[in-house]
Protein backbone atom coordinates (compact mmCIF):
# COMPACT_ATOMS: atom_id res chain seq x y z
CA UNK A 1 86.84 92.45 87.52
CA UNK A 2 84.48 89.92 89.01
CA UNK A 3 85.96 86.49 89.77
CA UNK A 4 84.53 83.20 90.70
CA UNK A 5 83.82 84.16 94.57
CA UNK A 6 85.67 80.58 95.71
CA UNK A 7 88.81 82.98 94.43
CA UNK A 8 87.85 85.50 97.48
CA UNK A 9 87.41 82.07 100.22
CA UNK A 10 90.78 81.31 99.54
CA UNK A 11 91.77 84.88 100.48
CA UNK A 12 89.24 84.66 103.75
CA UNK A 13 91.03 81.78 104.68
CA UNK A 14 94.60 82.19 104.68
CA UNK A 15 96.28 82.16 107.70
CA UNK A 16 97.63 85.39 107.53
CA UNK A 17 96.56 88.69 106.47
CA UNK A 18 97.55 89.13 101.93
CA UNK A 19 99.10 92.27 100.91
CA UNK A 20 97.39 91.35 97.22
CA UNK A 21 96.35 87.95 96.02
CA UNK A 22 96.20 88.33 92.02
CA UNK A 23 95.73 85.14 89.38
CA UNK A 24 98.70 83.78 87.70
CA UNK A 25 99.32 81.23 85.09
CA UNK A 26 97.40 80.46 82.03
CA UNK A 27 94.29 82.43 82.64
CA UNK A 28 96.81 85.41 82.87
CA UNK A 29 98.77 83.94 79.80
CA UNK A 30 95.31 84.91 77.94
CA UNK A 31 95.08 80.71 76.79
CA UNK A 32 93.46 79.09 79.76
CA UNK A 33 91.18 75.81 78.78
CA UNK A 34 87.88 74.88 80.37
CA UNK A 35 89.80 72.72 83.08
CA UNK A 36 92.41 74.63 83.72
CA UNK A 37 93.33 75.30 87.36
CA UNK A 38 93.42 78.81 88.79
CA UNK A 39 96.97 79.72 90.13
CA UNK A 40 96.40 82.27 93.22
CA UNK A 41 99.67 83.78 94.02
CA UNK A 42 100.65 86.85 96.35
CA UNK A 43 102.09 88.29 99.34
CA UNK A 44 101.43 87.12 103.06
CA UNK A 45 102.42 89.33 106.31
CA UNK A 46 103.91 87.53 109.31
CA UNK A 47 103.18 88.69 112.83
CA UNK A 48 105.98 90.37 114.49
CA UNK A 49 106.53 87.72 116.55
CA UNK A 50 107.00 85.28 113.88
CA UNK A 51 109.66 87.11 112.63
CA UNK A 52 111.78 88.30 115.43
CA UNK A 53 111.39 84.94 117.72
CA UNK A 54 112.60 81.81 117.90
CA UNK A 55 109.50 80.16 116.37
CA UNK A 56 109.53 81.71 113.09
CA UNK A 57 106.48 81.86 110.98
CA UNK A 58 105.79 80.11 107.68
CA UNK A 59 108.56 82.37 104.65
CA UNK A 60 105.60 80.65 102.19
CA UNK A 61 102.09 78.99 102.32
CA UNK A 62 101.57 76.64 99.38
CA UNK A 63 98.03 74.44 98.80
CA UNK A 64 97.23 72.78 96.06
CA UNK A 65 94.17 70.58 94.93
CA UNK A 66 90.44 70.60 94.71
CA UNK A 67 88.47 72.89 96.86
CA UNK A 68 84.71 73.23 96.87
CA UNK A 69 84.85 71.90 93.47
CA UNK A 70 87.44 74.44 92.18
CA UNK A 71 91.22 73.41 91.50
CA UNK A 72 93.60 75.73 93.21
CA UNK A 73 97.08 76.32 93.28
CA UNK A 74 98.28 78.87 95.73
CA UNK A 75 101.63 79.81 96.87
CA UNK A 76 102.30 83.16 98.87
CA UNK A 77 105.38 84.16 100.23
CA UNK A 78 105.99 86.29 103.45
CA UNK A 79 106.52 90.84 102.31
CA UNK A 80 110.25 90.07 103.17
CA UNK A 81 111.02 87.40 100.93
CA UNK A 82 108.76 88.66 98.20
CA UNK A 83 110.24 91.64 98.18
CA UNK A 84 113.69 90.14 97.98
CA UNK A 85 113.11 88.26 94.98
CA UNK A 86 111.45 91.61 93.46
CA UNK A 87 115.56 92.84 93.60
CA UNK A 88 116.26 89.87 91.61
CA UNK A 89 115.93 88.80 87.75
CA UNK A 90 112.79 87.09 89.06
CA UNK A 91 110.27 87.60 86.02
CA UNK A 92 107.16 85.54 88.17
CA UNK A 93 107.25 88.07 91.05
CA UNK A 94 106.89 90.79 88.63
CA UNK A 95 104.26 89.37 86.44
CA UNK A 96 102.68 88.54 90.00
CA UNK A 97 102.63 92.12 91.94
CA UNK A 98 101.81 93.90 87.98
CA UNK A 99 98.66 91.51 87.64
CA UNK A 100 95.77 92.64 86.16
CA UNK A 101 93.96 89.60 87.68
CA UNK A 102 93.48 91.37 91.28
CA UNK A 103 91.46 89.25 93.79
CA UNK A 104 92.40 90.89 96.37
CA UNK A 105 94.23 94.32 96.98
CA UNK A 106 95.45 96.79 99.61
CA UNK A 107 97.07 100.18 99.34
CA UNK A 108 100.10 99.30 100.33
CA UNK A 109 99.80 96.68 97.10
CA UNK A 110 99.36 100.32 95.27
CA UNK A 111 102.82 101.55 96.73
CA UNK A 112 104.48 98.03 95.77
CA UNK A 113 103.10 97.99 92.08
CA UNK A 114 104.64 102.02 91.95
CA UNK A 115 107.88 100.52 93.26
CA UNK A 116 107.97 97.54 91.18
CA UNK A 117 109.72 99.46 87.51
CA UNK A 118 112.14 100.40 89.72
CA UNK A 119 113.23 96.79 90.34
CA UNK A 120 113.65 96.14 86.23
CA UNK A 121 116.99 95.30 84.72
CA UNK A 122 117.94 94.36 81.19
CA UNK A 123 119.09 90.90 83.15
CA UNK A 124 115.26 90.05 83.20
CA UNK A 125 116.00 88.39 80.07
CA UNK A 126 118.40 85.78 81.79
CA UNK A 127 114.82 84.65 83.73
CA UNK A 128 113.30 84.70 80.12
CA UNK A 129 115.75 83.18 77.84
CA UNK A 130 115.88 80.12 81.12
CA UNK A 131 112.05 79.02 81.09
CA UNK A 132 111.71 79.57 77.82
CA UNK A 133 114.16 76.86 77.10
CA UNK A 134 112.94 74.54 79.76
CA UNK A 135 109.51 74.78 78.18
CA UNK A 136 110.90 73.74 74.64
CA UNK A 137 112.66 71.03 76.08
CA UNK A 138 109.49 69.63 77.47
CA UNK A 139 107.30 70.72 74.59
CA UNK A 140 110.29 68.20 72.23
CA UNK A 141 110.03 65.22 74.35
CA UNK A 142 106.13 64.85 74.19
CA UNK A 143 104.75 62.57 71.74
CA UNK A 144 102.41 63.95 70.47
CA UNK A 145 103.52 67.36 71.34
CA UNK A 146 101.24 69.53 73.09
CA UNK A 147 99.94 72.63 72.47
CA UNK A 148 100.26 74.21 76.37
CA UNK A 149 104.11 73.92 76.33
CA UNK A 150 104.81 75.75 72.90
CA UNK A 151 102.24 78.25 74.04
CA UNK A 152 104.28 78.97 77.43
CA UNK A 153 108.06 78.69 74.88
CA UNK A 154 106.14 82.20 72.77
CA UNK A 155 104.90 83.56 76.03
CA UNK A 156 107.98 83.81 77.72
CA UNK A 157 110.19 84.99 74.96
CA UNK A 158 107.65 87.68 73.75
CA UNK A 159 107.37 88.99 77.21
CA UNK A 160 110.82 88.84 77.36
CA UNK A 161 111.33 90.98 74.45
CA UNK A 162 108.57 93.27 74.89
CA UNK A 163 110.06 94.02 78.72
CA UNK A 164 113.83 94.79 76.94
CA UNK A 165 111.99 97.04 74.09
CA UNK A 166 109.57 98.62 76.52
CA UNK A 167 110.39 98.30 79.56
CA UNK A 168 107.13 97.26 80.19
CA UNK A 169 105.29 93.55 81.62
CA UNK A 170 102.77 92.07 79.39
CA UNK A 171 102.32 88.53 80.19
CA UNK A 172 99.14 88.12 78.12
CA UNK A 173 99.71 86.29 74.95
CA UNK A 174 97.02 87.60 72.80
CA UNK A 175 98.07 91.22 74.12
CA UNK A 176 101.48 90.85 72.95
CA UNK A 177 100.45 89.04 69.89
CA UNK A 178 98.61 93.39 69.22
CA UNK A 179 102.43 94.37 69.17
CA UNK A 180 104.26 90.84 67.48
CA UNK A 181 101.37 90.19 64.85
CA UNK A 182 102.71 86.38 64.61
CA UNK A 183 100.18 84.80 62.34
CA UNK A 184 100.44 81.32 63.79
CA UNK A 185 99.57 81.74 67.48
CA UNK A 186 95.74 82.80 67.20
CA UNK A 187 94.95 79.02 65.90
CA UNK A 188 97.37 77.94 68.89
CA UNK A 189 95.88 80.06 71.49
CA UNK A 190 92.32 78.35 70.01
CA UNK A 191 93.09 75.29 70.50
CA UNK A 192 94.37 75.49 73.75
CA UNK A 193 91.52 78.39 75.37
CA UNK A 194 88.77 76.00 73.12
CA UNK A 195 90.39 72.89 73.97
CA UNK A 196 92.16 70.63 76.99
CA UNK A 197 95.10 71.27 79.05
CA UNK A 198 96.66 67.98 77.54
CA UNK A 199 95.40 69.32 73.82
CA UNK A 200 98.07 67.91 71.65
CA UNK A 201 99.39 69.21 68.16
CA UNK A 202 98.59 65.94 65.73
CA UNK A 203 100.17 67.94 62.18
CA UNK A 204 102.34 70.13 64.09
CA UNK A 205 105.25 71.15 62.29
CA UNK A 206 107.67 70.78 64.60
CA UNK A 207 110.70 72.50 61.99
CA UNK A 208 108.84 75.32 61.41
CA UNK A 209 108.30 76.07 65.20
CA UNK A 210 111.65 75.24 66.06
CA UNK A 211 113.25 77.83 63.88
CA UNK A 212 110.67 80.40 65.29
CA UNK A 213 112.33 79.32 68.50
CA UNK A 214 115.19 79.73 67.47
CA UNK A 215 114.95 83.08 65.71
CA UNK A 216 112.81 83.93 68.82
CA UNK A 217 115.25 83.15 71.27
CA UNK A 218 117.90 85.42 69.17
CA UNK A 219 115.74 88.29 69.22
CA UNK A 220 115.39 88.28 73.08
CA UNK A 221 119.38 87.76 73.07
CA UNK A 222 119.46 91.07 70.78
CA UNK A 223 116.95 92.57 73.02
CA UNK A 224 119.07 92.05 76.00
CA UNK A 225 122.12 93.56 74.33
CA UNK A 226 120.27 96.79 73.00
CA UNK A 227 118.24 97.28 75.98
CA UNK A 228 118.03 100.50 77.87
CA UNK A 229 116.72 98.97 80.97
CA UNK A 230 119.32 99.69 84.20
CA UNK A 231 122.14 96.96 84.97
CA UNK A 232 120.69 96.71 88.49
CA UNK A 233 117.69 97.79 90.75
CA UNK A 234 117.20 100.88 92.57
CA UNK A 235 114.09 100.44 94.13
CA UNK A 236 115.80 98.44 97.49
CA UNK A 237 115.40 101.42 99.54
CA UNK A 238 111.87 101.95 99.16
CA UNK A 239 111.00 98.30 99.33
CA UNK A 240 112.74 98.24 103.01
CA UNK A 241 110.81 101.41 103.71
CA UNK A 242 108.03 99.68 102.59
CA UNK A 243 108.70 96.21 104.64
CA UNK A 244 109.54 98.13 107.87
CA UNK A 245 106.06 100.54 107.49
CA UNK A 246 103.57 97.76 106.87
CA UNK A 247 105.30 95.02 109.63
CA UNK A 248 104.80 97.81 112.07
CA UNK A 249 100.82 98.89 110.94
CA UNK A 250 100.63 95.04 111.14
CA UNK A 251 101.99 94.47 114.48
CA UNK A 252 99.89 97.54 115.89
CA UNK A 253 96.52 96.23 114.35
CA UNK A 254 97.04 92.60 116.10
């Protein structure tokens, strides 16, 4: 997929070498608006030294802001703590590693994404179930209420379920819209992809959409119940084999 080629300068310029870089946030969500800002997120590889010294390198490099006329946020955290949170019910560091929105890649980003079902547990949903209420919380307090907020409160919970049914990640709105068939979020998703990131909702029927929450939020609670998925990871030993393998190919390159 070809990508804006200020995407690949951010890569080229990071201070350390990127397992992956992929896109994140709305533009993966399937609803990003003309001005929305492209979230770069990924996986960064201290030097040897910076890890077994007393100086210790930076655990994450975050910039934010407006370069060479394109908005960027960018966080990356160091293989170690990455792959840490990839043990935990961290939904973000799953969505991030299983992106379909590669700017940059490396085989051993191949080995991670093969590891990464092994990390799944039916107590994803906890990480679900959390933002989505956050996001309805802010989506309520707006006047007028915006469109990008109840976008992100469907996103969450249908990824959510779709991960308990399926096991699967699907972050992409309109893709899990293929399975859900909700007949309300196309003219959402429209307004938000055709309009602003501070698009507001001026008729919105805030009842109706708070008993899809609602009914929404008790389906991923069902989900998590029924689920198949494992009560914990068992991918931990592969991700240290992993860790230890590329610090060492790293440390012999320098």
């Amino acid at each position: 997929m070809n990508f804006d080629p200020r995407l690949q300068k951010q890569v080229n310029e990071h201070p350390y070498p990127l397992l992956f870089a992929t896109i994140s946030g709305a533009h993966l969500y399937g609803f990003p608006s003309p001005d929305s800002d492209f979230d770069l997120r990924g996986v960064h590889l201290l030097p040897l030294e910076e890890v077994v010294g007393l100086q210790e390198g930076r655990e994450t490099v975050e910039k934010s802001g407006i370069d060479d006329g394109l908005e960027i946020d960018l966080v990356t955290h160091d293989a170690k703590k990455f792959f840490g949170l990839m043990l935990k019910k961290n939904g973000y560091v799953m969505e991030q590693v299983l992106s379909p929105l590669i700017v940059h890649t490396t085989p051993e980003h191949e080995e991670l994404k093969a590891i990464a079902p092994t990390c799944l547990t039916r107590h994803h949903a906890h990480h679900y179930l959390g933002f989505a209420a956050t996001q309805w919380k802010l989506f309520q307090k707006e006047d007028p209420p915006r469109v990008k907020p109840l976008l992100y409160v469907y996103r969450v919970l249908l990824t959510g379920i779709h991960l308990m049914k399926s096991g699967e990640v699907e972050a992409n709105l309109v893709h899990l819209n293929d399975v859900f068939k909700l007949p309300y979020l196309p003219e959402l998703i429209e307004r938000k992809v055709h309009g602003t990131e501070k698009g507001t909702l001026d008729q919105a029927d805030l009842e109706f959409h708070e008993r899809e929450f609602q009914r929404l939020q008790a389906e991923l609670e069902q989900a998590f119940e029924d689920s198949t998925l494992p009560e914990s990871p068992s991918g931990a030993a592969a991700l240290n084999d992993l860790l230890v393998r590329i610090r060492l190919d790293n440390h012999s390159k320098e």
